[in-house]
Protein backbone atom coordinates (compact mmCIF):
# COMPACT_ATOMS: atom_id res chain seq x y z
CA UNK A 1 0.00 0.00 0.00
CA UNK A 2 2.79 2.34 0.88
CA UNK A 3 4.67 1.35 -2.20
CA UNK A 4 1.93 2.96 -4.60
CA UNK A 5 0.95 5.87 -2.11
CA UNK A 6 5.15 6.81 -3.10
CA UNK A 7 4.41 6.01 -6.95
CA UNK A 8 1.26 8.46 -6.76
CA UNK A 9 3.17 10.99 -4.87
CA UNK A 10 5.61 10.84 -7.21
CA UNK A 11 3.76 11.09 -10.19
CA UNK A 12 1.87 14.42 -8.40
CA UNK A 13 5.55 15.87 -8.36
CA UNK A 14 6.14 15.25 -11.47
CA UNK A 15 2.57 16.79 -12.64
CA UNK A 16 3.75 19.95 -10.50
CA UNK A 17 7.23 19.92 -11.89
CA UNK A 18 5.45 19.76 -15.24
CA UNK A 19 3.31 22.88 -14.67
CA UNK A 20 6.01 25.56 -12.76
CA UNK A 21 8.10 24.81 -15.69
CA UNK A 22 8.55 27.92 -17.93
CA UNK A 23 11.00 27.94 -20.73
CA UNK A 24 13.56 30.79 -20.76
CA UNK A 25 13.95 32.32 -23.92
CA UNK A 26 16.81 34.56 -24.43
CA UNK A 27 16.14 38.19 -26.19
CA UNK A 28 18.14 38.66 -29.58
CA UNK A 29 21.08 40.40 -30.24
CA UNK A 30 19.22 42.33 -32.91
CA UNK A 31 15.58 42.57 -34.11
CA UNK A 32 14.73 39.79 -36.24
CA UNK A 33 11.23 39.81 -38.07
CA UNK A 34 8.19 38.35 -36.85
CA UNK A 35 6.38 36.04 -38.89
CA UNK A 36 2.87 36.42 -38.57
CA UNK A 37 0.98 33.44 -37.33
CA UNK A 38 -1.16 31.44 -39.55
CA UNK A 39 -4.19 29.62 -38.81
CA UNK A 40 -2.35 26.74 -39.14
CA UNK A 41 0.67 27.54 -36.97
CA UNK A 42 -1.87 28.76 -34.25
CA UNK A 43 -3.76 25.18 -34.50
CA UNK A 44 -0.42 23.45 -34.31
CA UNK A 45 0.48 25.14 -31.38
CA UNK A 46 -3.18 24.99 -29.44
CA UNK A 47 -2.55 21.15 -30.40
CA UNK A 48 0.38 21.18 -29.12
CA UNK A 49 -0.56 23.14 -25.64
CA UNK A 50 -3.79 20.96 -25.44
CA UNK A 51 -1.78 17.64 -25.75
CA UNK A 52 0.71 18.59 -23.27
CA UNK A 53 -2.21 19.49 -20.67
CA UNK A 54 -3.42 16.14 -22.32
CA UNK A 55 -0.96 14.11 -20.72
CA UNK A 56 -0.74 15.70 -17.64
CA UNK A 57 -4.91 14.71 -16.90
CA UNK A 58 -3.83 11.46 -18.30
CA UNK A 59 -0.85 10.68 -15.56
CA UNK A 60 -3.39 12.36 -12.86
CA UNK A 61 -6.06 10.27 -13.98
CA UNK A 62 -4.31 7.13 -13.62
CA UNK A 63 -2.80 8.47 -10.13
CA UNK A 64 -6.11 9.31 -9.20
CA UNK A 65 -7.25 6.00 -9.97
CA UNK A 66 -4.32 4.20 -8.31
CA UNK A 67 -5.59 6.39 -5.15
CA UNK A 68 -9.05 5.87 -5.30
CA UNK A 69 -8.33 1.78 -5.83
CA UNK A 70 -5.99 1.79 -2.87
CA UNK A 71 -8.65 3.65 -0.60
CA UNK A 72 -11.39 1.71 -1.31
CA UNK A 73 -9.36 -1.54 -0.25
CA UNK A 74 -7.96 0.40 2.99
CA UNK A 75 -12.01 1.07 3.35
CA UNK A 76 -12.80 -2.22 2.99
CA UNK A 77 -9.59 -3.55 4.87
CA UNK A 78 -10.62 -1.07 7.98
CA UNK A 79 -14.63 -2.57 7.94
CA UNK A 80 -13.19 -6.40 8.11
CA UNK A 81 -10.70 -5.47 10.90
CA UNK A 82 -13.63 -3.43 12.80
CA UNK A 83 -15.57 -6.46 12.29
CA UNK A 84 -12.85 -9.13 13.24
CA UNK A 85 -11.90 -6.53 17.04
CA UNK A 86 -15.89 -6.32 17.42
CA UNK A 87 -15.18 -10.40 17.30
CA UNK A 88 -12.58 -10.77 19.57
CA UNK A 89 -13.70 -8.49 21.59
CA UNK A 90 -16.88 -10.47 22.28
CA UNK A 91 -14.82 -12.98 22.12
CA UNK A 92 -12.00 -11.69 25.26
CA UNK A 93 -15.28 -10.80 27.12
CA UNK A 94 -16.71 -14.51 27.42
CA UNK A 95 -13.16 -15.93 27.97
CA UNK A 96 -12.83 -13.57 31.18
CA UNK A 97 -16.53 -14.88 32.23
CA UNK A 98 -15.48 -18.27 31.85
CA UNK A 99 -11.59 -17.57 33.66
CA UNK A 100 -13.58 -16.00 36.37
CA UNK A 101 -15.70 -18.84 37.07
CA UNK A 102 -13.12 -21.56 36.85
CA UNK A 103 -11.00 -19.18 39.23
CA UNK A 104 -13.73 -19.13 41.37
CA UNK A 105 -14.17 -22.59 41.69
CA UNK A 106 -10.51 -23.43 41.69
CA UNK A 107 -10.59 -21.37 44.56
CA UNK A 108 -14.02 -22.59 46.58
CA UNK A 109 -11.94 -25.70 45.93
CA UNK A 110 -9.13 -24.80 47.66
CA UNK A 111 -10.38 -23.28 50.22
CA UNK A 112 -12.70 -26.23 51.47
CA UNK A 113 -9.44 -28.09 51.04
CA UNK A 114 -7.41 -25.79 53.71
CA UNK A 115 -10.52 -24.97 55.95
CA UNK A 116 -11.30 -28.63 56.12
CA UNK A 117 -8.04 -30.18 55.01
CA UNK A 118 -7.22 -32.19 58.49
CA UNK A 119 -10.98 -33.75 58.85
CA UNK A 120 -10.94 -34.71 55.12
CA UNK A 121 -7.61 -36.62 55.48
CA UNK A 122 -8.52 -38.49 58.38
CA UNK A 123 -12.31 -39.36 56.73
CA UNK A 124 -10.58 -40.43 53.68
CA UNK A 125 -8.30 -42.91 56.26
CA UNK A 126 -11.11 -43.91 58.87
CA UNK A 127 -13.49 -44.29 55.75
CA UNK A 128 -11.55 -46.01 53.47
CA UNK A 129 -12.22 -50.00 53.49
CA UNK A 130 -8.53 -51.12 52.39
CA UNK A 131 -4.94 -49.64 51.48
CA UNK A 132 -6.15 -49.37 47.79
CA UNK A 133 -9.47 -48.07 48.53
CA UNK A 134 -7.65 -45.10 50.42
CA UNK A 135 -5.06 -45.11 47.80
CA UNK A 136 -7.63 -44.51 44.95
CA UNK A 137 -9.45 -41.87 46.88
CA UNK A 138 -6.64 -39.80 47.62
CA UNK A 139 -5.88 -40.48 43.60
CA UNK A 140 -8.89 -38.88 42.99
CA UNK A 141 -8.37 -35.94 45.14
CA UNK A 142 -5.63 -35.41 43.63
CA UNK A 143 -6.84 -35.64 39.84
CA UNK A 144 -9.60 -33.41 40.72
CA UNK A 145 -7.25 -30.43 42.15
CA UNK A 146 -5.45 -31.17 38.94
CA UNK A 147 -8.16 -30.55 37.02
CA UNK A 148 -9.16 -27.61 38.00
CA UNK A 149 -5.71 -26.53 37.65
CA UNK A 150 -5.04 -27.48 34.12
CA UNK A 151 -8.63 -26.40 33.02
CA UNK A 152 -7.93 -22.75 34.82
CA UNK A 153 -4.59 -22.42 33.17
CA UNK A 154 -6.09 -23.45 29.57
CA UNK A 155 -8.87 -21.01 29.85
CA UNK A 156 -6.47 -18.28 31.16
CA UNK A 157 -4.24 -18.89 28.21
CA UNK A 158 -7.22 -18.86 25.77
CA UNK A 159 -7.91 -15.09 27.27
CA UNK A 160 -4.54 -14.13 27.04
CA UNK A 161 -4.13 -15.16 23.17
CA UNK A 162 -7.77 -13.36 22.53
CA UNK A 163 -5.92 -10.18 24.03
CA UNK A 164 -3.06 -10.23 21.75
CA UNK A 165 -4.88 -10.46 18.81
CA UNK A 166 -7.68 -7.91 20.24
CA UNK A 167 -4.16 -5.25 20.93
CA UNK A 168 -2.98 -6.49 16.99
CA UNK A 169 -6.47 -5.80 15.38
CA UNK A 170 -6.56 -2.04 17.08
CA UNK A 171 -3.13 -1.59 16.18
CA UNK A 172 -3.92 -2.74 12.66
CA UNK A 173 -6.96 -0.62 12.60
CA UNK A 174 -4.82 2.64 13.66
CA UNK A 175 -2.64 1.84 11.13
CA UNK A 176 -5.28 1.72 8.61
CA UNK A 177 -7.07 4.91 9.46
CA UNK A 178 -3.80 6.40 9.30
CA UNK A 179 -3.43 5.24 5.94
CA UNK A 180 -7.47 6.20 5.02
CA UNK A 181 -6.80 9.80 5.86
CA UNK A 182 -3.40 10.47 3.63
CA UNK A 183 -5.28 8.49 0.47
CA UNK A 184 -8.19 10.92 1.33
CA UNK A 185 -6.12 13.54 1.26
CA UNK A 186 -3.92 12.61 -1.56
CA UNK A 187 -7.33 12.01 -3.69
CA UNK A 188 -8.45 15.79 -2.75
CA UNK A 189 -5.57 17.16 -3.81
CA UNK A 190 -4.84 15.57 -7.42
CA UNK A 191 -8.65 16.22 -7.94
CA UNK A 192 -7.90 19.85 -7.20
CA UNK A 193 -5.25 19.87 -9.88
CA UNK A 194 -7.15 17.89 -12.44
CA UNK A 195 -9.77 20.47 -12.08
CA UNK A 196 -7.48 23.01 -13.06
CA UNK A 197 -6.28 21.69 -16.15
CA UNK A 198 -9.73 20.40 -17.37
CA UNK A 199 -10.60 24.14 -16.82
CA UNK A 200 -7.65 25.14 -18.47
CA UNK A 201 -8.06 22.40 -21.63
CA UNK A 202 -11.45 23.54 -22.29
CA UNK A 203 -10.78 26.92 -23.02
CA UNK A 204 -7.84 25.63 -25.09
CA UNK A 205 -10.30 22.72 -26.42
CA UNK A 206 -12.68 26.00 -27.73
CA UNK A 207 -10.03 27.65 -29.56
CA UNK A 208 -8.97 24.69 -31.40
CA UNK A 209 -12.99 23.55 -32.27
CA UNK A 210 -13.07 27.34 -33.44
CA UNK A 211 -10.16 27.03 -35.94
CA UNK A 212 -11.33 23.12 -36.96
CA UNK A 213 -15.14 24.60 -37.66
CA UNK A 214 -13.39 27.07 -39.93
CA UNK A 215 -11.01 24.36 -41.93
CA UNK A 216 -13.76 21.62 -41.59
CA UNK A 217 -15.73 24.32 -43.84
CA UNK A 218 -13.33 24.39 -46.18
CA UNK A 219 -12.48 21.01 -46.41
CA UNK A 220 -16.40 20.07 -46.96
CA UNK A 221 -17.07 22.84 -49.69
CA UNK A 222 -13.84 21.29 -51.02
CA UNK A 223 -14.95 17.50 -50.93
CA UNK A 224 -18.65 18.96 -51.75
CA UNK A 225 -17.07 20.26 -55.53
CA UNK A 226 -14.89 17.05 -55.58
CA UNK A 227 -18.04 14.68 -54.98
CA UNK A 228 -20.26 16.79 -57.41
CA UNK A 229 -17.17 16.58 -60.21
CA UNK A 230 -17.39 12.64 -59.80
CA UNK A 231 -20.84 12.41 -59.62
CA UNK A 232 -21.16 14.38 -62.76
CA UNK A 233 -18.27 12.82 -64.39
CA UNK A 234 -16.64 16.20 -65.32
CA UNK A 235 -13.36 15.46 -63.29
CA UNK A 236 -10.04 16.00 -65.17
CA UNK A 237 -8.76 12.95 -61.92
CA UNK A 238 -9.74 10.01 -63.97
CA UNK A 239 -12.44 9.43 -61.38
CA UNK A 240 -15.77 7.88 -62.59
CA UNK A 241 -18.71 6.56 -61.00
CA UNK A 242 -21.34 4.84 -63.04
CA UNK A 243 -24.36 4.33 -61.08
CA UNK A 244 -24.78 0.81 -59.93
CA UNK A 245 -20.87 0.22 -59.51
CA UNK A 246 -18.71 -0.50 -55.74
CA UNK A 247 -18.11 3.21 -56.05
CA UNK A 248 -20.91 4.34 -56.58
CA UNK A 249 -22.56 2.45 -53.70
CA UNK A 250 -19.68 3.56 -51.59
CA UNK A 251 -20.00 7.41 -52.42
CA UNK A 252 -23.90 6.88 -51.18
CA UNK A 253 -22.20 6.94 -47.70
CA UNK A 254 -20.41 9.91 -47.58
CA UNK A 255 -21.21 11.93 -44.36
CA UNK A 256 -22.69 8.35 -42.00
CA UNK A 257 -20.89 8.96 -38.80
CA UNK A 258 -17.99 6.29 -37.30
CA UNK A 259 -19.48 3.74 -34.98
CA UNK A 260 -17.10 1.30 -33.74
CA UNK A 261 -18.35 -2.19 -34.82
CA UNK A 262 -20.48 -0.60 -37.05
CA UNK A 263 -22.11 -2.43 -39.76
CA UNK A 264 -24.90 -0.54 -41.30
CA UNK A 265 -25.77 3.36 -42.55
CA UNK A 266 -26.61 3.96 -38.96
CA UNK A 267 -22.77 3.62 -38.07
CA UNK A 268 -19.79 2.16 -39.81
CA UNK A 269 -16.47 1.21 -38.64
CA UNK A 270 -13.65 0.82 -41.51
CA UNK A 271 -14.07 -2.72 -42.37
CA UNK A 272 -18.25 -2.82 -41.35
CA UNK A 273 -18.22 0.23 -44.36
CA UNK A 274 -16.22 -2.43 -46.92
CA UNK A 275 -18.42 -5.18 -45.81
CA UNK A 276 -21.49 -3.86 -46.26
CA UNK A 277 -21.02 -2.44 -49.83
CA UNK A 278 -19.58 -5.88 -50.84
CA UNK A 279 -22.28 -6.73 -49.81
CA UNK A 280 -24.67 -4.81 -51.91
CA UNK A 281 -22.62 -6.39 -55.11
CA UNK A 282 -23.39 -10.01 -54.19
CA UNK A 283 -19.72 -10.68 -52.32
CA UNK A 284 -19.50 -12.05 -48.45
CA UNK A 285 -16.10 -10.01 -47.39
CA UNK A 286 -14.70 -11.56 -43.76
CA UNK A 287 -15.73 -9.06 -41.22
CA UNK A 288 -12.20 -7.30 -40.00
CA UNK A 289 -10.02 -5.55 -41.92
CA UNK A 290 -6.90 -8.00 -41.32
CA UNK A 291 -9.30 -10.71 -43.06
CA UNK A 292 -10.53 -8.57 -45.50
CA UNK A 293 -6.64 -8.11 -46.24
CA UNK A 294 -6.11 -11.85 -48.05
CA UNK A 295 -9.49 -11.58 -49.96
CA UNK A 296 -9.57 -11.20 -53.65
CA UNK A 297 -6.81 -11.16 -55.57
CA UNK A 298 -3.48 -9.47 -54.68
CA UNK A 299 -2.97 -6.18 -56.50
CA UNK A 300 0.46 -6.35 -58.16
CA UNK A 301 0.21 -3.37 -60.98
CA UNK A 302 -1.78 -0.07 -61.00
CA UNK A 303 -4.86 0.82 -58.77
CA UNK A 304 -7.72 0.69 -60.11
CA UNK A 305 -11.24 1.95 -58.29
CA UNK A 306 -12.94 -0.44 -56.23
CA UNK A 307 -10.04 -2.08 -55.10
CA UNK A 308 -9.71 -2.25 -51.25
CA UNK A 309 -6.80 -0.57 -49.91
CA UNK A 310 -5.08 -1.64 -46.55
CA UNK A 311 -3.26 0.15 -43.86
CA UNK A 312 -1.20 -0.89 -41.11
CA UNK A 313 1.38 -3.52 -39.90
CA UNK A 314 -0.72 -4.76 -38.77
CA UNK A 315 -3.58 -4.52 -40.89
CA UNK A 316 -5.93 -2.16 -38.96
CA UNK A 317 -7.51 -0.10 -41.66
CA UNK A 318 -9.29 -0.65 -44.91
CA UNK A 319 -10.42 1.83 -47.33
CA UNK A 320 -12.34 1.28 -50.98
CA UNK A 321 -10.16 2.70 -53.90
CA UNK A 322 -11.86 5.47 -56.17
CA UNK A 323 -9.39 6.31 -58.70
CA UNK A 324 -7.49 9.28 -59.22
CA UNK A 325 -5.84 8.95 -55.66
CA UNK A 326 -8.43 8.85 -53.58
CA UNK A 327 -10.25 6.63 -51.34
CA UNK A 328 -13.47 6.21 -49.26
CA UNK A 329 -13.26 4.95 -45.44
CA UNK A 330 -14.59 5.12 -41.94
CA UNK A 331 -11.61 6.91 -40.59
CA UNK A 332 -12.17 6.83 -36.47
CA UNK A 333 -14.25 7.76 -33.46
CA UNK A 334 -15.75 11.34 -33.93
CA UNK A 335 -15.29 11.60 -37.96
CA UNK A 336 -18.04 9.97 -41.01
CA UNK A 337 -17.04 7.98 -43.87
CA UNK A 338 -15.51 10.52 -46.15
CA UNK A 339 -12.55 10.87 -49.10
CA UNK A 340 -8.94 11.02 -48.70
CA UNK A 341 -5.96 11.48 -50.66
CA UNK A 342 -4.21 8.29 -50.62
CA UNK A 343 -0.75 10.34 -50.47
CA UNK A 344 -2.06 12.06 -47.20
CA UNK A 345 1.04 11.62 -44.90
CA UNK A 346 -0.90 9.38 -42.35
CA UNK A 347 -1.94 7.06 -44.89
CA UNK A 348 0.87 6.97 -47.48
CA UNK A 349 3.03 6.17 -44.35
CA UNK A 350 0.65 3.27 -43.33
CA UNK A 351 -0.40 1.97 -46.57
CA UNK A 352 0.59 -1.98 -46.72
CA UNK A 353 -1.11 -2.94 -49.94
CA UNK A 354 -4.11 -3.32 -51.79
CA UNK A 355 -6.22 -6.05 -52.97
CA UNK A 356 -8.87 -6.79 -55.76
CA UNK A 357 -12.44 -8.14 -55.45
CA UNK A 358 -13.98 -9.39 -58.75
CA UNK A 359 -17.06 -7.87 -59.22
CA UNK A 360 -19.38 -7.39 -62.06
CA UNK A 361 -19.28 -3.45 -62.16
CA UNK A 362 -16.33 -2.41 -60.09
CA UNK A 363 -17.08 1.76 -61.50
């Protein structure tokens, strides 16, 4: 427990080492000139600001729930040892009854003995009928006192072990309400900080949205002209789409949002947006994209459109080809199926290879 109380205290320094540090810049010799910022530098940098803060509610979070893990197990630790004293406790009282009784009796014992010690030893002679008779009642006597000793001492030991384990449990129990109150106050505190920079990322978070409204504009009325050129077949891109063909059907889905483990115009993932317009042209594709990767044929030569594209090593992405360099997919959580460059530097860097699905009217 003490172990990862250190690691989240250590991860909270590091979080506050993070945000008191303020980079020094030194001031020119001479005047250089200022480049103005572009909406793109000022997104990069937002990005940049916004991932760093990022990470930082990312190590809290985990501390947090490192703290919040451990406390609930010192909570639960602290009820069982409440509920094992409460035990022994019970338990100590009824082993002092029963000590006190045997003590008692041990005692009443003893003291006939004493009080009537001489009379009993000379019944037990004038009474007994022969040397073994007397033998085996003084035996007896004897046994009995011993008895009453043994059974005294067992009891007393019993109450003496029920102590130690009653002092161990409320040691144990101090220990852990020690414990309770630092993880409390550890939880308050990184709470306190997250607070801060989920404050802080927000208003970065708004300035970024701001700037992505504005380029997602122009990206749509972009895609808008590009999708109206194909549709109309007045593209200079080699790009066709006869009505009826793979991309065709896949153009229909422009704009459905990503759903992961999505399989229908409601939602589609990547592979659930290949399937499904397969589908529509009388072919069963294999549901995931690293199946859908040794269907067809192997493409060996030039793209051409309808051909399923795959990215990743390993495969983890599939796209359907369109011609001209582009391609139609599902990209991820938060976007819809939409076109993309194939030389777009997250793709071209992940594309693995392509392969080709015989169909009757590819485009």
């Amino acid at each position: 427990m003490k172990s990862q109380l250190r690691r989240i205290l250590a991860a909270t320094i590091v979080i506050a080492l993070l945000a008191s540090a303020t980079p020094a810049l030194a001031a020119p010799a001479t005047a250089a000139p200022t480049a103005q910022p572009t909406p793109q530098s000022d997104l990069a940098a937002k990005q940049a600001e916004a991932q760093r803060i990022e990470n930082e509610i990312s190590i809290l979070d985990q501390a947090l729930e490192m703290v919040v893990e451990e406390f609930n197990a010192t909570r639960e630790g602290l009820k069982d040892t409440n509920e094992k004293l409460k035990t022994a406790q019970l338990d100590y009282k009824d082993a002092q009854q029963r000590y006190e009784i045997q003590k008692e009796v041990f005692n009443l014992r003893l003291e006939s003995l004493y009080r009537n010690g001489d009379f009993s030893q000379l019944e037990v002679i004038l009474t007994s009928r022969s040397i073994t008779d007397l033998l085996k009642r003084i035996n007896f006597l004897q046994k009995m006192a011993d008895r009453d000793a043994q059974i005294l001492s067992e009891v007393g030991s019993e109450r003496d072990q029920i102590e130690q384990v009653q002092s161990s449990l409320a040691s144990l129990r101090v220990e852990q309400e020690k414990l309770q109150a630092e993880l409390s106050a550890k939880q308050k505190e990184i709470q306190t900080q997250l607070a801060a920079r989920q404050k802080k990322l927000a208003t970065i978070s708004a300035d970024i949205q701001a700037i992505l409204d504005t380029e997602e504009a122009r990206r749509k009325a972009e895609q808008d002209k590009l999708l109206a050129s194909i549709l109309d077949k007045t593209n200079s891109m080699g790009i066709t789409a006869t009505p009826g063909s793979v991309v065709w059907t896949a153009l229909q889905y422009l704009g459905v949002p990503y759903v992961w483990g999505g399989t229908t115009p409601r939602g589609f993932d990547c592979s659930g947006l290949a399937q499904y317009v397969y589908a529509k042209h009388g072919v069963a594709l294999p549901r995931v994209s690293y199946q859908q990767a040794y269907a067809g044929e192997p493409v060996n030569g030039e793209l051409m459109p309808a051909d399923l594209v795959f990215f990743g090593n390993p495969i983890h992405h599939v796209g359907i080809y369109i011609g001209g360099g582009y391609f139609v997919h599902a990209p991820r959580t938060g976007d819809v199926v939409k076109i993309t460059k194939l030389s777009d530097p997250y793709y071209g860097a992940n594309y693995a290879w392509a392969r080709r699905i015989q169909v009757a009217n590819p485009y």
